[in-house]
N, C-alpha and C. Protein backbone atom coordinates (compact mmCIF):
# COMPACT_ATOMS: atom_id res chain seq x y z
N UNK A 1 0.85 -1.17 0.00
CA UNK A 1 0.00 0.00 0.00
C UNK A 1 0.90 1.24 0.00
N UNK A 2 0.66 2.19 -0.79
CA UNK A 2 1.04 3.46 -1.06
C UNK A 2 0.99 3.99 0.04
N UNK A 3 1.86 5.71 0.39
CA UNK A 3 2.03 6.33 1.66
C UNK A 3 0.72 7.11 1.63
N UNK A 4 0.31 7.45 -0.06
CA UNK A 4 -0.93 8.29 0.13
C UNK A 4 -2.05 7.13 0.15
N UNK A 5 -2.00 6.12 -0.17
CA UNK A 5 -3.40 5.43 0.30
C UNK A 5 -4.08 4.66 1.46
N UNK A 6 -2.26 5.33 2.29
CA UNK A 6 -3.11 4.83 3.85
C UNK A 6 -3.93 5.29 4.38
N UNK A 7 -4.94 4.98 5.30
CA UNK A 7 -5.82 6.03 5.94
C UNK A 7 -5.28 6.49 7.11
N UNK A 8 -6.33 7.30 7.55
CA UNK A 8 -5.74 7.83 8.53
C UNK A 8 -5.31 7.33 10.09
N UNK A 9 -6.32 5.89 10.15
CA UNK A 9 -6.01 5.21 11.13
C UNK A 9 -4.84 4.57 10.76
N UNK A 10 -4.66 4.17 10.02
CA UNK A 10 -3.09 3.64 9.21
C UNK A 10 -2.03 4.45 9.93
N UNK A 11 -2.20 5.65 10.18
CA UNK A 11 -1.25 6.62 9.93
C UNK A 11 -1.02 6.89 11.51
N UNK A 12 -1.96 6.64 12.67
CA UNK A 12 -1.86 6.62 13.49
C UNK A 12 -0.96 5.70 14.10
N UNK A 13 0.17 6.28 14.81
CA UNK A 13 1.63 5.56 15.80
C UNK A 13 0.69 5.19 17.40
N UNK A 14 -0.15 5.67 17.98
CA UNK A 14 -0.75 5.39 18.90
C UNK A 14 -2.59 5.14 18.96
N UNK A 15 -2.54 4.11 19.80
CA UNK A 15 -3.73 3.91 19.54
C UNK A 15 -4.83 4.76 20.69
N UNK A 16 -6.11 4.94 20.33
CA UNK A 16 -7.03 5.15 20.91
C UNK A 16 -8.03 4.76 22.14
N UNK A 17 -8.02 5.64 22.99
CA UNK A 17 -8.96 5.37 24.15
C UNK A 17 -10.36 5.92 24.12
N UNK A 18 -11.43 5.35 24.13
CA UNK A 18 -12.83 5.80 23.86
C UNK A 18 -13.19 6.53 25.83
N UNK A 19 -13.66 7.84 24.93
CA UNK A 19 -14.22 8.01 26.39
C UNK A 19 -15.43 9.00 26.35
N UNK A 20 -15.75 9.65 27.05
CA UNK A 20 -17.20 10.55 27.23
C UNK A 20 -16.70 11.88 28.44
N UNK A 21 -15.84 13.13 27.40
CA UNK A 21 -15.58 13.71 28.77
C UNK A 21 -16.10 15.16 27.51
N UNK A 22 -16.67 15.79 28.97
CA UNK A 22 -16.99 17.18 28.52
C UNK A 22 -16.23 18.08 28.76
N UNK A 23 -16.00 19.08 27.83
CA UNK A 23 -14.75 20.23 28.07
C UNK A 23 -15.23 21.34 27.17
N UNK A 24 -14.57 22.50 27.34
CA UNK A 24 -14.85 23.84 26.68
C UNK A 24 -13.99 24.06 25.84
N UNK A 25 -14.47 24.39 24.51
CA UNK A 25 -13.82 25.04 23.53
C UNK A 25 -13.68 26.33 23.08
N UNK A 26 -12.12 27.00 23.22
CA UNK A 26 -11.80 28.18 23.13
C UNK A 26 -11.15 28.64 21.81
N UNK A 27 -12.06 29.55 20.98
CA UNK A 27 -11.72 29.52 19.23
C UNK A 27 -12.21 31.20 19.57
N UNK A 28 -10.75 31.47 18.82
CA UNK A 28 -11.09 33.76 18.75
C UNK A 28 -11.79 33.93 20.12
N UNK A 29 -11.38 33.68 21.07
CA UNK A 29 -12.26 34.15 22.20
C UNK A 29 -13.30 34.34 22.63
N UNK A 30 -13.92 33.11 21.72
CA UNK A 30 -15.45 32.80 22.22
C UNK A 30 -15.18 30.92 22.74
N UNK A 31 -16.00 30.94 24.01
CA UNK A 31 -16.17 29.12 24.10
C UNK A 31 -17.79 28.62 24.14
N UNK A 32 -16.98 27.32 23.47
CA UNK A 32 -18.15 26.75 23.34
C UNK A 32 -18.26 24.98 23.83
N UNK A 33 -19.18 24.88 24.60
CA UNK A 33 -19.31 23.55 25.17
C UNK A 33 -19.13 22.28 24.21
N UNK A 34 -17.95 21.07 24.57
CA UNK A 34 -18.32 20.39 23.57
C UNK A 34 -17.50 18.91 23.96
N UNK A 35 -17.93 17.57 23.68
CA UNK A 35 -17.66 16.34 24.35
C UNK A 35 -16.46 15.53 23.35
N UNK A 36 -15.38 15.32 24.01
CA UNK A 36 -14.48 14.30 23.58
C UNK A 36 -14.83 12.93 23.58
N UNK A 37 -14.58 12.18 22.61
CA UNK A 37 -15.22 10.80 22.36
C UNK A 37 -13.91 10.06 22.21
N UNK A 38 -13.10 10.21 22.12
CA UNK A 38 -11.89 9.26 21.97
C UNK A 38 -10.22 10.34 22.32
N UNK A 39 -9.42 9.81 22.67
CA UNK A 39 -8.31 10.02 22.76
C UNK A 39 -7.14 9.42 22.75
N UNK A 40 -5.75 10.26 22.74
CA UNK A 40 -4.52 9.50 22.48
C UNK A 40 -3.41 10.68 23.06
N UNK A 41 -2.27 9.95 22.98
CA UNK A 41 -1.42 10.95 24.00
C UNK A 41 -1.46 12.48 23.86
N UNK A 42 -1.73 12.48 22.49
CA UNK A 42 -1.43 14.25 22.08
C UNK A 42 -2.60 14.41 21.18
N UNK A 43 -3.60 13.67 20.79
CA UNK A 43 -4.93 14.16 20.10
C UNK A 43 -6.14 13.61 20.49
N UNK A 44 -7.03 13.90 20.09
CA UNK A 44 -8.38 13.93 20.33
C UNK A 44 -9.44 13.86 19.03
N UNK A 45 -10.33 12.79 19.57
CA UNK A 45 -11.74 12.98 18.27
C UNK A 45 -12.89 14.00 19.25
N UNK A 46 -13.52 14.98 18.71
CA UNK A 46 -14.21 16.04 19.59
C UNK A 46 -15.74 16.21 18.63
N UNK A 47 -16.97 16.19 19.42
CA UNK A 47 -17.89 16.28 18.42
C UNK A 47 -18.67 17.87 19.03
N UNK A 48 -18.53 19.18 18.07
CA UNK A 48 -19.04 20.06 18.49
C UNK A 48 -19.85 20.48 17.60
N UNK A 49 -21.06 20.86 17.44
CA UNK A 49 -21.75 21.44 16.56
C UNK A 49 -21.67 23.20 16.40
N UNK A 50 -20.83 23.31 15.85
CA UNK A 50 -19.93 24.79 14.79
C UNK A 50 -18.97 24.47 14.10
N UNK A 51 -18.73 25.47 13.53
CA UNK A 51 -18.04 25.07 12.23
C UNK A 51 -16.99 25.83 12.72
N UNK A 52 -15.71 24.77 12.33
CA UNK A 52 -14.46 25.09 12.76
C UNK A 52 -13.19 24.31 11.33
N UNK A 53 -12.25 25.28 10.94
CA UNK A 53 -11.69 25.33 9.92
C UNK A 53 -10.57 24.39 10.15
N UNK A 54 -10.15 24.02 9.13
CA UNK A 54 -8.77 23.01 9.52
C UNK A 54 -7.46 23.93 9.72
N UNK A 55 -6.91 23.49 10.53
CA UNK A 55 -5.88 24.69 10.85
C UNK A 55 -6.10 24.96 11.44
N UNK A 56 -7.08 25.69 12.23
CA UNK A 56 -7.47 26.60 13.53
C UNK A 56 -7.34 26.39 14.54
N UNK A 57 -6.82 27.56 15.46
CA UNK A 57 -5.88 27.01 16.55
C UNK A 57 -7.15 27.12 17.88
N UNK A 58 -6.66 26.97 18.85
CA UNK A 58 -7.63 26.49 19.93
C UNK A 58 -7.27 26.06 21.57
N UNK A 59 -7.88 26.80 22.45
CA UNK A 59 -7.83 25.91 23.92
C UNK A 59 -9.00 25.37 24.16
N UNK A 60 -8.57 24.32 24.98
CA UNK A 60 -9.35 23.43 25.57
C UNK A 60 -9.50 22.87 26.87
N UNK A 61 -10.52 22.98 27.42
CA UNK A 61 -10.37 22.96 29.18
C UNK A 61 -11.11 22.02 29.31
N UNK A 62 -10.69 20.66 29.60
CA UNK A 62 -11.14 19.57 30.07
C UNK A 62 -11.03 19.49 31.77
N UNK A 63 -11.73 19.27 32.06
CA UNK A 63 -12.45 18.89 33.68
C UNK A 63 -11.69 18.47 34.74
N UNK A 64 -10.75 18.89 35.50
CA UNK A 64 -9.79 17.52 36.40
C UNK A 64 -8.70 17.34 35.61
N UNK A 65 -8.45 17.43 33.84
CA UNK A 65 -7.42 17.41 33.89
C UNK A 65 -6.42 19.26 33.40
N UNK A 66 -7.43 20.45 33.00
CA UNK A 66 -6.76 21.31 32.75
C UNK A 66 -6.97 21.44 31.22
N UNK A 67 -6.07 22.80 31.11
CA UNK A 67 -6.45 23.26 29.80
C UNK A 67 -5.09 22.58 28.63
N UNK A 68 -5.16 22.80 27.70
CA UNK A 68 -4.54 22.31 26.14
C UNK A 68 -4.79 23.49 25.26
N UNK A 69 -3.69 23.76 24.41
CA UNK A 69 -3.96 24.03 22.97
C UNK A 69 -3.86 23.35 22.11
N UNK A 70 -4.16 23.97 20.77
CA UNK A 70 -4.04 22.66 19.94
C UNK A 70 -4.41 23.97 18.44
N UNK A 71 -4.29 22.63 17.56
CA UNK A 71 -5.00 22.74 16.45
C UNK A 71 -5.98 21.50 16.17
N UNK A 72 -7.20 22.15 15.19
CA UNK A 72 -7.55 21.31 14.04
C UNK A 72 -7.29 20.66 13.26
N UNK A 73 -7.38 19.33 13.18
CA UNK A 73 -6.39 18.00 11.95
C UNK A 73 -7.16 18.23 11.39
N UNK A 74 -8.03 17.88 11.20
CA UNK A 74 -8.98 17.56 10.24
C UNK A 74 -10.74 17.82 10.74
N UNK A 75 -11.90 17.70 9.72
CA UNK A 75 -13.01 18.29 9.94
C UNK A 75 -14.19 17.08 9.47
N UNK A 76 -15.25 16.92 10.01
CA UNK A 76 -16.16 16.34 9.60
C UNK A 76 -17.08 16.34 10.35
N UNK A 77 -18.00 17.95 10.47
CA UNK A 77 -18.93 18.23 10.87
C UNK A 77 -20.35 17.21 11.25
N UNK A 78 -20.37 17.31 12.86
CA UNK A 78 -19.85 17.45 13.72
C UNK A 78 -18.09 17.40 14.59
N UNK A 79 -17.82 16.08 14.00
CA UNK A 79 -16.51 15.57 14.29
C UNK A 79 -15.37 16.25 14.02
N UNK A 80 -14.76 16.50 15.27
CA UNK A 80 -13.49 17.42 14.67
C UNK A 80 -11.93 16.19 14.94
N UNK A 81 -11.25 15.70 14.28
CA UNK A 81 -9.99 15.52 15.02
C UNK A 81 -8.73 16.66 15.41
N UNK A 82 -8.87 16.66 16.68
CA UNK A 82 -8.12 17.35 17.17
C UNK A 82 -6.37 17.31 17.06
N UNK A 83 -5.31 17.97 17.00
CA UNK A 83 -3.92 17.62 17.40
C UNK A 83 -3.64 18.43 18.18
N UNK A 84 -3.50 18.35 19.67
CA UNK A 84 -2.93 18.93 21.15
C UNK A 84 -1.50 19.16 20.74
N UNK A 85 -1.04 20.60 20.99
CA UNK A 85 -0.02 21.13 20.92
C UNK A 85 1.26 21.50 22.40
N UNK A 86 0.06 21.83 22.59
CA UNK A 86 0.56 22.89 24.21
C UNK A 86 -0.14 22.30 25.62
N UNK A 87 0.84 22.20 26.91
CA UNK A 87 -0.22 21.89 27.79
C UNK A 87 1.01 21.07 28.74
N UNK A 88 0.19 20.35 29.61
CA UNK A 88 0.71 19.80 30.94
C UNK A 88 1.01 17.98 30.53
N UNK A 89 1.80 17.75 30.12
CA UNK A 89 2.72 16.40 29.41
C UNK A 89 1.27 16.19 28.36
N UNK A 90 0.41 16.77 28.04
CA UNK A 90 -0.36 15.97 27.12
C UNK A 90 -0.53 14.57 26.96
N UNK A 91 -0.82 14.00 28.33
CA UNK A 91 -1.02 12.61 28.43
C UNK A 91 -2.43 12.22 28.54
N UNK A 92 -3.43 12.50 27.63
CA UNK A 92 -4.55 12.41 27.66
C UNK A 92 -5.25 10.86 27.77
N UNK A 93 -4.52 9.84 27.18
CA UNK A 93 -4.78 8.28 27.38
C UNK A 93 -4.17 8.30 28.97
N UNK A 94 -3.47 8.67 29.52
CA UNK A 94 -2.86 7.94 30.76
C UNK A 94 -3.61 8.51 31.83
N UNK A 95 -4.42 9.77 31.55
CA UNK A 95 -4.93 10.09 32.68
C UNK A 95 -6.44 9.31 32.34
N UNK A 96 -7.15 8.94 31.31
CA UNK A 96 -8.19 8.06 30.95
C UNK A 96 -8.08 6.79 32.11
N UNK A 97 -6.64 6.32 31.45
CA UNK A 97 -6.45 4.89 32.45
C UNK A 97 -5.99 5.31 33.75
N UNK A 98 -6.01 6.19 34.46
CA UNK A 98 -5.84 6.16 35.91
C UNK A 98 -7.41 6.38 36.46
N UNK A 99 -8.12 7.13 36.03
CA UNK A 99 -9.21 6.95 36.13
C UNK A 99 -10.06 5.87 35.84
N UNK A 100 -9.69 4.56 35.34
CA UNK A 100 -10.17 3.16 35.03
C UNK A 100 -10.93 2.95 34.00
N UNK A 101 -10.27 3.61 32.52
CA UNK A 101 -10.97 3.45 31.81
C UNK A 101 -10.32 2.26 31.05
N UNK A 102 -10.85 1.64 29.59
CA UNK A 102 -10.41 0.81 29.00
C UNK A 102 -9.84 1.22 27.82
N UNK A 103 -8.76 0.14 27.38
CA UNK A 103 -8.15 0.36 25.49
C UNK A 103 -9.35 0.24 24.72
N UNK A 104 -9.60 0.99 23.47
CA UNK A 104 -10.14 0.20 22.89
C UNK A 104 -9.61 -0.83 22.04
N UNK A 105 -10.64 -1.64 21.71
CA UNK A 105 -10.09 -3.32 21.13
C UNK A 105 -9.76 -2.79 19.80
């Protein structure tokens, strides 16, 4: 398989933790409420209903664990994938599993 016909899970070096956490999204200095559905050490799948550009940069204040910046990977309204830039070790799977969550299969 070609480098361009991998997908994007292909392309992923770490795998994913499914979870259900609510956090605020900070875009031009407006926030807006919105729930993470999966994670990994340094990104995030995020489902918010607004429209948000690829590229666009961003904080994010998740609950217990603190805020993140980041950018936009990619878009698929609702679904945003996130890439976490900035922040406190960006260990977003490890604090999942201290809290007792599971891998997904």
């Amino acid at each position: 398989m070609s480098a361009e016909a991998m997908s994007n899970e292909d392309k992923r070096s770490d795998s994913r933790l499914d979870v259900v956490w609510r956090a605020l999204l900070t875009v031009d200095g407006i926030s807006y409420p919105c729930e993470l559905i999966n994670v990994s050490t340094a990104g995030a799948l995020m489902v918010l209903d607004r429209e948000l550009e690829m590229g666009q940069q961003f904080l994010l204040d998740i609950a217990e664990l603190g805020q993140c910046g980041g950018r936009v990977a990619w878009c698929n309204r609702p679904q945003y994938g996130l890439q976490l830039l900035i922040g406190d070790d960006l260990k977003l799977k490890e604090f999942a599993d201290k809290i007792g969550l599971r891998l997904k299969a």
